[in-house]
Every structure is written in structure tokens, then in C-alpha cells.
PDB file of N, CA and C in Angstrom:
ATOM      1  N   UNK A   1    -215.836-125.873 -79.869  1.00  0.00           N
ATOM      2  CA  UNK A   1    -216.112-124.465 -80.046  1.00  0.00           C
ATOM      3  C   UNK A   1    -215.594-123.715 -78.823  1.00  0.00           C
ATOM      4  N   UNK A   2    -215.031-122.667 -79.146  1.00  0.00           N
ATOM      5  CA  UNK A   2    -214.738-122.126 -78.282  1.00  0.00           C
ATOM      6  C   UNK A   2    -215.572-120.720 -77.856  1.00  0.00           C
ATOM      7  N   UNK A   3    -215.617-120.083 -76.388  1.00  0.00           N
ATOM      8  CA  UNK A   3    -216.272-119.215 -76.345  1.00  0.00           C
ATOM      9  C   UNK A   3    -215.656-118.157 -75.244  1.00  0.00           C
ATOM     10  N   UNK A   4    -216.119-117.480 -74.999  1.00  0.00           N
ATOM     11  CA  UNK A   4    -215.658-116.481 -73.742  1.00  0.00           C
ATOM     12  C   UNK A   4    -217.014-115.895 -73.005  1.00  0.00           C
ATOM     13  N   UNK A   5    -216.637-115.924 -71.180  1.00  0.00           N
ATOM     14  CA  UNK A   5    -217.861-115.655 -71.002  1.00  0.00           C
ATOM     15  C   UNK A   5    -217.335-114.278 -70.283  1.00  0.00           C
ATOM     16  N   UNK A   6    -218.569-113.538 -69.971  1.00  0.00           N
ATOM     17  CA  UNK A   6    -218.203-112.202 -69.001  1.00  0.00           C
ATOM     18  C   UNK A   6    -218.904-112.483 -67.948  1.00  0.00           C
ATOM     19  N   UNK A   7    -218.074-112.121 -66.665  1.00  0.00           N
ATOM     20  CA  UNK A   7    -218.955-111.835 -65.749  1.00  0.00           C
ATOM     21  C   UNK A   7    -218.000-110.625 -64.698  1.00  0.00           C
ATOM     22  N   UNK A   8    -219.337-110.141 -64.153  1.00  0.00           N
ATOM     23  CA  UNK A   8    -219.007-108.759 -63.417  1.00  0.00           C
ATOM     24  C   UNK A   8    -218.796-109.102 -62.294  1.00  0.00           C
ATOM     25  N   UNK A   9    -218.741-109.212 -61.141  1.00  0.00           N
ATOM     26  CA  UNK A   9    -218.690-109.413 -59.758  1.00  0.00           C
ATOM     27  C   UNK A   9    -218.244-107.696 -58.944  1.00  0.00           C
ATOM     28  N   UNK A  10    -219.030-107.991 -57.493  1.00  0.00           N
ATOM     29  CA  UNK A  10    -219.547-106.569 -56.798  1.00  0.00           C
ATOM     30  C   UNK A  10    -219.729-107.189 -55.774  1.00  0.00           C
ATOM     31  N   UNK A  11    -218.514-107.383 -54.563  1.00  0.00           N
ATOM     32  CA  UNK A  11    -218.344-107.798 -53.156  1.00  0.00           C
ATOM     33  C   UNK A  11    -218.950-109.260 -53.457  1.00  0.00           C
ATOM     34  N   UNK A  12    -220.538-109.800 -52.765  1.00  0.00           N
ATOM     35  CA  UNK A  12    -220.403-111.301 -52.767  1.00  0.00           C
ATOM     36  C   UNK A  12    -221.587-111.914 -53.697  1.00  0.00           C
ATOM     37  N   UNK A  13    -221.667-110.621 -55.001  1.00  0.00           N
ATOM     38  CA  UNK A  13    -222.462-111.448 -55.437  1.00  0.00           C
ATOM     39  C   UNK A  13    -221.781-111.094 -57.442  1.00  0.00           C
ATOM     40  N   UNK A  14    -222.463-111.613 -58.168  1.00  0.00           N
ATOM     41  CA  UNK A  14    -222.125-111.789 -59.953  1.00  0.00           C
ATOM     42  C   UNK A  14    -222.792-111.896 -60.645  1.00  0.00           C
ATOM     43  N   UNK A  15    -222.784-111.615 -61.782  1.00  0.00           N
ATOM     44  CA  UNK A  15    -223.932-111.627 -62.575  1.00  0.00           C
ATOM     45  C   UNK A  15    -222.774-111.896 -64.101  1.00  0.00           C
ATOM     46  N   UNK A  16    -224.108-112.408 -64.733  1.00  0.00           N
ATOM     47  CA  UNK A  16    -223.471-112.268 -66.339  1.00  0.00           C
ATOM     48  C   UNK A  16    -223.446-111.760 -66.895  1.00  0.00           C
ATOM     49  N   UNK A  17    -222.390-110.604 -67.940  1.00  0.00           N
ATOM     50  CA  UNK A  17    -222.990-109.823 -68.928  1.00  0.00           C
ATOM     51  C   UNK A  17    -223.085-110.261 -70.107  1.00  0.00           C
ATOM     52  N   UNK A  18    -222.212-111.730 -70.271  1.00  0.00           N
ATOM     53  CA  UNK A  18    -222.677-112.027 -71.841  1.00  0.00           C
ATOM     54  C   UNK A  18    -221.562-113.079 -72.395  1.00  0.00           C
ATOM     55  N   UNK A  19    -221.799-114.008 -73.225  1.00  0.00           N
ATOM     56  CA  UNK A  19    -220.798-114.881 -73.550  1.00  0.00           C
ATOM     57  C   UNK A  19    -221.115-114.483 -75.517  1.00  0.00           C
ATOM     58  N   UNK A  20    -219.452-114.726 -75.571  1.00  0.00           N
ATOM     59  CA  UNK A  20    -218.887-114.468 -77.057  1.00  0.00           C
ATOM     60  C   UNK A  20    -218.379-115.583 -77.638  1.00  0.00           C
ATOM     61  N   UNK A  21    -218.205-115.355 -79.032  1.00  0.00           N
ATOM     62  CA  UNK A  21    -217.833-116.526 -79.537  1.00  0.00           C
ATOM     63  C   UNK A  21    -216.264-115.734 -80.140  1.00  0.00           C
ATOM     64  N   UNK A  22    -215.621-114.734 -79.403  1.00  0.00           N
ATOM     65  CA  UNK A  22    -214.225-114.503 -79.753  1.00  0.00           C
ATOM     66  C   UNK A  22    -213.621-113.077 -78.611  1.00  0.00           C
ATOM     67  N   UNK A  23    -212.682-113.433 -78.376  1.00  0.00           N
ATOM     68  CA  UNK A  23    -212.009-112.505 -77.302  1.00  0.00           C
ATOM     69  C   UNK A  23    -212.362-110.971 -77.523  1.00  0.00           C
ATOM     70  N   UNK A  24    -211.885-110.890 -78.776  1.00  0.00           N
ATOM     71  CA  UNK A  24    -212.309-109.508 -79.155  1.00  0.00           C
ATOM     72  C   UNK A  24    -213.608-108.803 -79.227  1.00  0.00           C
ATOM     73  N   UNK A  25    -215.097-109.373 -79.165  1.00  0.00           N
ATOM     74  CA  UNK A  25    -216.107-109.012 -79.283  1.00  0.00           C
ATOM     75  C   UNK A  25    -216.288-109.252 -77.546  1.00  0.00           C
ATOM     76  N   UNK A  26    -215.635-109.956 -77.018  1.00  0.00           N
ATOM     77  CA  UNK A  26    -215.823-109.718 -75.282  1.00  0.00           C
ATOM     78  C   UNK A  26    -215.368-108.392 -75.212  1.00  0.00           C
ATOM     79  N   UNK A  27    -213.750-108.142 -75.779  1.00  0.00           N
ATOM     80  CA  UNK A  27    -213.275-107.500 -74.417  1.00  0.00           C
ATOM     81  C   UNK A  27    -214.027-105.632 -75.407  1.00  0.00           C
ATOM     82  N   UNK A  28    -214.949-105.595 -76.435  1.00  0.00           N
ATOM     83  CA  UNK A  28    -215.683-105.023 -77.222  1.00  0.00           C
ATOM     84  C   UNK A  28    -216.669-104.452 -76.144  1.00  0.00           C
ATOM     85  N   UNK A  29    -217.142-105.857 -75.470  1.00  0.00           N
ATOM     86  CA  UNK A  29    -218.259-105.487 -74.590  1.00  0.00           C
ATOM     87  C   UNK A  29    -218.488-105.085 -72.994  1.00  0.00           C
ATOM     88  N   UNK A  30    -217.151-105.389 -72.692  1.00  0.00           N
ATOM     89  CA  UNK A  30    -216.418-105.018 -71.302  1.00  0.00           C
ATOM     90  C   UNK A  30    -215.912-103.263 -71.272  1.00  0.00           C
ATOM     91  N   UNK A  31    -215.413-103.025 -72.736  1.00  0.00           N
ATOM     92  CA  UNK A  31    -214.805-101.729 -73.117  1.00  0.00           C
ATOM     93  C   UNK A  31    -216.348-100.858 -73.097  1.00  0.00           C
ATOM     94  N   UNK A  32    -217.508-101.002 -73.766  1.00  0.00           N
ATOM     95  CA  UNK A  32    -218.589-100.727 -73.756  1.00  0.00           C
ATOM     96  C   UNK A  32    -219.197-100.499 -71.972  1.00  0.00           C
ATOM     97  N   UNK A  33    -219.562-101.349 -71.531  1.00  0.00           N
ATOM     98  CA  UNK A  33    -220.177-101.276 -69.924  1.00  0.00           C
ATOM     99  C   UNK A  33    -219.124-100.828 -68.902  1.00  0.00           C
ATOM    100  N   UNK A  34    -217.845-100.546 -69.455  1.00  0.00           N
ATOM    101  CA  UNK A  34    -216.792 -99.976 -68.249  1.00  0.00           C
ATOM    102  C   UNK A  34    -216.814 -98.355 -68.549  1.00  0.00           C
ATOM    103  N   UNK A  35    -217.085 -98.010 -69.581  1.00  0.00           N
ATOM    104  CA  UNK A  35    -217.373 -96.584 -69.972  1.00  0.00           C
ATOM    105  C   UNK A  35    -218.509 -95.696 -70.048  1.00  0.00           C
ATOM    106  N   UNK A  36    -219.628 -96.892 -69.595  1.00  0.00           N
ATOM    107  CA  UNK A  36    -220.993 -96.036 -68.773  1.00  0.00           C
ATOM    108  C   UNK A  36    -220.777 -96.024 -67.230  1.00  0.00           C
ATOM    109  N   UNK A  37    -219.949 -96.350 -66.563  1.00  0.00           N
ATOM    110  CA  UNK A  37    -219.414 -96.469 -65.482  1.00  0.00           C
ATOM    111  C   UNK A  37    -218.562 -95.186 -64.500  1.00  0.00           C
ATOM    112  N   UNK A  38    -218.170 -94.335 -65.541  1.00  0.00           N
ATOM    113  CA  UNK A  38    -217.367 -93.208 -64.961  1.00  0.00           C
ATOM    114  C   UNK A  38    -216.621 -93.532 -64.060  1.00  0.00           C
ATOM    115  N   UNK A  39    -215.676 -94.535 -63.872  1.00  0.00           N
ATOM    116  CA  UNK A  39    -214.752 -95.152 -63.025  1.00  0.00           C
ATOM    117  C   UNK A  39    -213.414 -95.318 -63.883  1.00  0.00           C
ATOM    118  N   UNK A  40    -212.630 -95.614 -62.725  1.00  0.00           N
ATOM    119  CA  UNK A  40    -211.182 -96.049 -63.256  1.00  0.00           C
ATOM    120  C   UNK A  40    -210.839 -97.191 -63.089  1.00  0.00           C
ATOM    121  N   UNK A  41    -210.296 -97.809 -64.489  1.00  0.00           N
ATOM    122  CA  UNK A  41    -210.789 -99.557 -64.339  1.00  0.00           C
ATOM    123  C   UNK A  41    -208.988 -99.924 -64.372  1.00  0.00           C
ATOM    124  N   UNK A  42    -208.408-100.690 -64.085  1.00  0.00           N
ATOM    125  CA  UNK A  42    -206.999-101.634 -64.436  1.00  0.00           C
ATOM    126  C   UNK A  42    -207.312-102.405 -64.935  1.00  0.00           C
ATOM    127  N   UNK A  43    -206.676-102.830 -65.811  1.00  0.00           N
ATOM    128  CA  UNK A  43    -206.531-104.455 -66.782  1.00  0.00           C
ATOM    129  C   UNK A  43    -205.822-104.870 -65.977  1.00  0.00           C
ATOM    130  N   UNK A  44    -205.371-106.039 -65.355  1.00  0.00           N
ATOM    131  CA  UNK A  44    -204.515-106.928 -64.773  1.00  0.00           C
ATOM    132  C   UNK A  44    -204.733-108.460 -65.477  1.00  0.00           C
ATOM    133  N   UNK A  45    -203.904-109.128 -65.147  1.00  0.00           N
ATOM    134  CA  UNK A  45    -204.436-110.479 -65.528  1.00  0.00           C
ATOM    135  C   UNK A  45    -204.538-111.551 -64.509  1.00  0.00           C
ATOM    136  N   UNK A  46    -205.581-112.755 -64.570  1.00  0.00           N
ATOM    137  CA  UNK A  46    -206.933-112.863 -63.945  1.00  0.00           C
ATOM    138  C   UNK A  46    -206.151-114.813 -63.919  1.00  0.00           C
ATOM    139  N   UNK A  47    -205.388-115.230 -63.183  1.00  0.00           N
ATOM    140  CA  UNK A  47    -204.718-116.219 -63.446  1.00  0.00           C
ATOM    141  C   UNK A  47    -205.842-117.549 -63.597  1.00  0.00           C
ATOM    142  N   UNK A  48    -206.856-117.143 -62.896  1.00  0.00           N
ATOM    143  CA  UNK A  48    -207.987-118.169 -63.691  1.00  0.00           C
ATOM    144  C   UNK A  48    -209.016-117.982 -65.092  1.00  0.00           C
ATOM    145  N   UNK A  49    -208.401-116.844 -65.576  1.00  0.00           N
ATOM    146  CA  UNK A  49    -209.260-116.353 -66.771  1.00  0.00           C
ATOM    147  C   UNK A  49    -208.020-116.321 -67.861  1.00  0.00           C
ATOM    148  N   UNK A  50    -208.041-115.261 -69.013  1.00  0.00           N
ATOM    149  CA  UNK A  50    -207.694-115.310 -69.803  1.00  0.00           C
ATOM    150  C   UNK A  50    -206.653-113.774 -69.970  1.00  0.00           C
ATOM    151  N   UNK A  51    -205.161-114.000 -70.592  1.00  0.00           N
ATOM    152  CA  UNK A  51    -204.302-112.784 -70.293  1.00  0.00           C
ATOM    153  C   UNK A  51    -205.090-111.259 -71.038  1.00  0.00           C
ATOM    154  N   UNK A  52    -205.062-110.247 -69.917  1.00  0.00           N
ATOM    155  CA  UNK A  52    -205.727-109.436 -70.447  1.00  0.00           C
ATOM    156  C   UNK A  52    -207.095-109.261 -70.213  1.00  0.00           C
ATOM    157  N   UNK A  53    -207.915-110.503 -69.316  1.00  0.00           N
ATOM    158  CA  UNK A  53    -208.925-110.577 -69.349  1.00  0.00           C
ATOM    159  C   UNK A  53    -209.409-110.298 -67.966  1.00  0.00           C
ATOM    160  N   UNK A  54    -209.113-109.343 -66.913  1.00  0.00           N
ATOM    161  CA  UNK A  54    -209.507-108.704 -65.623  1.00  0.00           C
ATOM    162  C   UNK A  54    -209.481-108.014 -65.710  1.00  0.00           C
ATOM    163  N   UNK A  55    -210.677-106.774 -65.212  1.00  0.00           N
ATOM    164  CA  UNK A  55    -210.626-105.494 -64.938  1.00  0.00           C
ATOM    165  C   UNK A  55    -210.912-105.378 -63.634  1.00  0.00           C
ATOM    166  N   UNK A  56    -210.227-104.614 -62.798  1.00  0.00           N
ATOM    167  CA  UNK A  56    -210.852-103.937 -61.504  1.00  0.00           C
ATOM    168  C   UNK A  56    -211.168-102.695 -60.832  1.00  0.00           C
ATOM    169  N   UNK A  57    -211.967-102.720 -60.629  1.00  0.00           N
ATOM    170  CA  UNK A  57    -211.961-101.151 -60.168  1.00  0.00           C
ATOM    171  C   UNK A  57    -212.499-101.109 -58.303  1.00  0.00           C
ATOM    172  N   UNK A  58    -211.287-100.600 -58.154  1.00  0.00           N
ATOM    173  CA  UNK A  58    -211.302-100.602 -56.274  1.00  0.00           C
ATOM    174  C   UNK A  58    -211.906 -99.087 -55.735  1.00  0.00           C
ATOM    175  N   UNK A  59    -213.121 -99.403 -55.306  1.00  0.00           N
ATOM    176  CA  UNK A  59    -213.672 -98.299 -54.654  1.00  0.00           C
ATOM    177  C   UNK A  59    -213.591 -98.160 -52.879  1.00  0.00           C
ATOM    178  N   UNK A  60    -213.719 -96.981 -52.497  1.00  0.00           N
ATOM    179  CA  UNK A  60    -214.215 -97.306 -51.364  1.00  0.00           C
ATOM    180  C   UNK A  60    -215.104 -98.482 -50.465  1.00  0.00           C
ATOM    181  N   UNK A  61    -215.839 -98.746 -51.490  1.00  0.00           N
ATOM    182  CA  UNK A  61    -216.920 -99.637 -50.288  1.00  0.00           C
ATOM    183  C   UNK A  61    -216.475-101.356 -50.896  1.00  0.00           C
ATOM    184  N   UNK A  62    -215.076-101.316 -51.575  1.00  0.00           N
ATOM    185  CA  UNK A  62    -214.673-102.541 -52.164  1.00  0.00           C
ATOM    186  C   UNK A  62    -214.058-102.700 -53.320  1.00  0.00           C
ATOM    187  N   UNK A  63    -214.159-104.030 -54.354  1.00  0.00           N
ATOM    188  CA  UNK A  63    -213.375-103.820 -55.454  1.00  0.00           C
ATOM    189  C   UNK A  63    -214.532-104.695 -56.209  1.00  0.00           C
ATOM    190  N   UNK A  64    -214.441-103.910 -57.462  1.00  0.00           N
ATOM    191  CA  UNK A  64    -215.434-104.386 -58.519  1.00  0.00           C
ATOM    192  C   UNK A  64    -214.781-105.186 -59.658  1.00  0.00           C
ATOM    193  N   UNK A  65    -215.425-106.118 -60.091  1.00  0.00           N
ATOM    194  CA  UNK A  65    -214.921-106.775 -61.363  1.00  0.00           C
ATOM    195  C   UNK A  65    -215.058-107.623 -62.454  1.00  0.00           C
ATOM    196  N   UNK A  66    -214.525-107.676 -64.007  1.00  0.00           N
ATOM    197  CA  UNK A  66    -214.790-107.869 -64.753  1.00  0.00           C
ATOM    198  C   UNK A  66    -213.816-109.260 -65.569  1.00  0.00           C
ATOM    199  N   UNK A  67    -214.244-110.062 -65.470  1.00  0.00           N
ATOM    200  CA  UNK A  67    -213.410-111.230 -65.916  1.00  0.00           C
ATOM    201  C   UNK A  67    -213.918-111.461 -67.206  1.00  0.00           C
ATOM    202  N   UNK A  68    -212.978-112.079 -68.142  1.00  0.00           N
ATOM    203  CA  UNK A  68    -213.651-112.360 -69.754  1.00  0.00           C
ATOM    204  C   UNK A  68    -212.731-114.187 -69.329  1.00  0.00           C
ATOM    205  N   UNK A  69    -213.448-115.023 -69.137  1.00  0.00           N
ATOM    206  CA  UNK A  69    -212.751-116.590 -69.034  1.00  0.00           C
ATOM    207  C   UNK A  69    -213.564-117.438 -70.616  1.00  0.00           C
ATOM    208  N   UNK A  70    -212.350-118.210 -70.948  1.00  0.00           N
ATOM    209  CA  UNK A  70    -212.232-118.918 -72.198  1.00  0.00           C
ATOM    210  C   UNK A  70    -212.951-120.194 -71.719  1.00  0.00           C
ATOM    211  N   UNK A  71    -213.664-120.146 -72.476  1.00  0.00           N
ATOM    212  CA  UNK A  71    -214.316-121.768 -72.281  1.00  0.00           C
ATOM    213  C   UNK A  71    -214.635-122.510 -73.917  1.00  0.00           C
ATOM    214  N   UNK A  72    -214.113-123.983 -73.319  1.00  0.00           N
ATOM    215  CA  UNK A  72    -214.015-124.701 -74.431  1.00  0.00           C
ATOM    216  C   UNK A  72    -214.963-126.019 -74.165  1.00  0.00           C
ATOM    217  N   UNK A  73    -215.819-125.971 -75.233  1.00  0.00           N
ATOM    218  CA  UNK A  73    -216.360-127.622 -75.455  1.00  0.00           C
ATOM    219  C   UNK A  73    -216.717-127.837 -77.081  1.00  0.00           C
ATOM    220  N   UNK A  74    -216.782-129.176 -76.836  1.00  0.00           N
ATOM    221  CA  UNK A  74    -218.100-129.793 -78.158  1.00  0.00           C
ATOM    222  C   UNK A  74    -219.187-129.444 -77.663  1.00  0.00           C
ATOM    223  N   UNK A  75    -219.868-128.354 -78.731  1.00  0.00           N
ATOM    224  CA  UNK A  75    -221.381-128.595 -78.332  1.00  0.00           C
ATOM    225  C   UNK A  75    -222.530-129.864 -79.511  1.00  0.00           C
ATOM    226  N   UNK A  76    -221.542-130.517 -80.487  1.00  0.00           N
ATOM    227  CA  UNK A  76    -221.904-131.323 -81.040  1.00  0.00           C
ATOM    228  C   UNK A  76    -221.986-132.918 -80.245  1.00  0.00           C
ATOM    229  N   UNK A  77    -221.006-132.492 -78.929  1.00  0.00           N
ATOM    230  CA  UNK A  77    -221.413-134.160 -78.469  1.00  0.00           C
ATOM    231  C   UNK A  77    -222.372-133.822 -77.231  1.00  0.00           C
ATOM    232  N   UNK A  78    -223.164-132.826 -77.274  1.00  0.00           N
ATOM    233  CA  UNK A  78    -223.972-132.471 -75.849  1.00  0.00           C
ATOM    234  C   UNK A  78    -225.158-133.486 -75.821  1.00  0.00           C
ATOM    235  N   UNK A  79    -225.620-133.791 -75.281  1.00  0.00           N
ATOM    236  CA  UNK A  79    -226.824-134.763 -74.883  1.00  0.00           C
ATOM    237  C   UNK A  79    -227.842-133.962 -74.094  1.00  0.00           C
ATOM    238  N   UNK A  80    -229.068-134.065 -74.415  1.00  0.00           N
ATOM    239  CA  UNK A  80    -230.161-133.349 -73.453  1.00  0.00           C
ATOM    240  C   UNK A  80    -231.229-134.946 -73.005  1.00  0.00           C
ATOM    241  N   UNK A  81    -230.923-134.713 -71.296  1.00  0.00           N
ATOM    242  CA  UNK A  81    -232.032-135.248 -71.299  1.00  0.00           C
ATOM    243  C   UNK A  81    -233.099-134.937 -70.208  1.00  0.00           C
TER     244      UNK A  81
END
């Protein structure tokens, strides 16, 4: 299965905003939280994430940002113990 996760990052720390089960309902939800923001964001691409999948927005006190990275597993061979 494949999935996509978001995360924001803000100088030295990150948080999650949310993992998808398709690019388009990420970059849905990145387009969503970058536009309560009143900032000016760039798409660039994120050579450890996915093309299309960095946003940054460089402020004064630093640079803010939004990665959408592809992640792939079986969650049918997961084991809990």
C-alpha cells in the first residue's frame, strides 16, 4: 500500500499534518493549510520527497516547510508484538 505523509517543519522542530492514501488528497491538504496562512509559498521539488511535493515559504525569522513524502509498505505482513 502505498501512502503519502505531510509534514510541516518551522526552524528545528515538525509536526504532522496528516498521511493520505493518494498524492492528490495530500497535496488537497497542503493547498488547504497554506491558504489559512496568508503567505507566499514555492513549490520546488524536495529530492528526498516526492516531485512537486515541497513547499517553502522563507520568512524573515527563517524558512518554513511543507513536504508530501511517498511511503510504501505491506501493511498485510506487519506483526505486532
Amino acid at each position: 500500500m502505498r501512502l503519502y505523509i505531510v509534514m510541516s517543519k518551522w526552524m528545528e522542530g515538525a509536526a504532522l499534518i496528516g498521511i493520505f492514501t493518494s498524492f492528490d488528497l495530500a497535496q488537497k491538504a497542503v493547498q488547504k493549510w497554506i491558504e489559512r496562512q496568508n503567505d507566499i509559498w514555492e513549490i520546488d521539488n524536495d529530492p528526498h520527497g516526492v516531485v512537486g511535493g515541497h513547499y517553502s515559504n522563507k520568512t524573515q525569522c527563517g524558512e518554513w516547510s511543507i513536504t508530501i513524502k511517498e511511503f510504501e509498505d505491506d501493511f498485510n505482513q506487519l506483526t505486532i508484538e
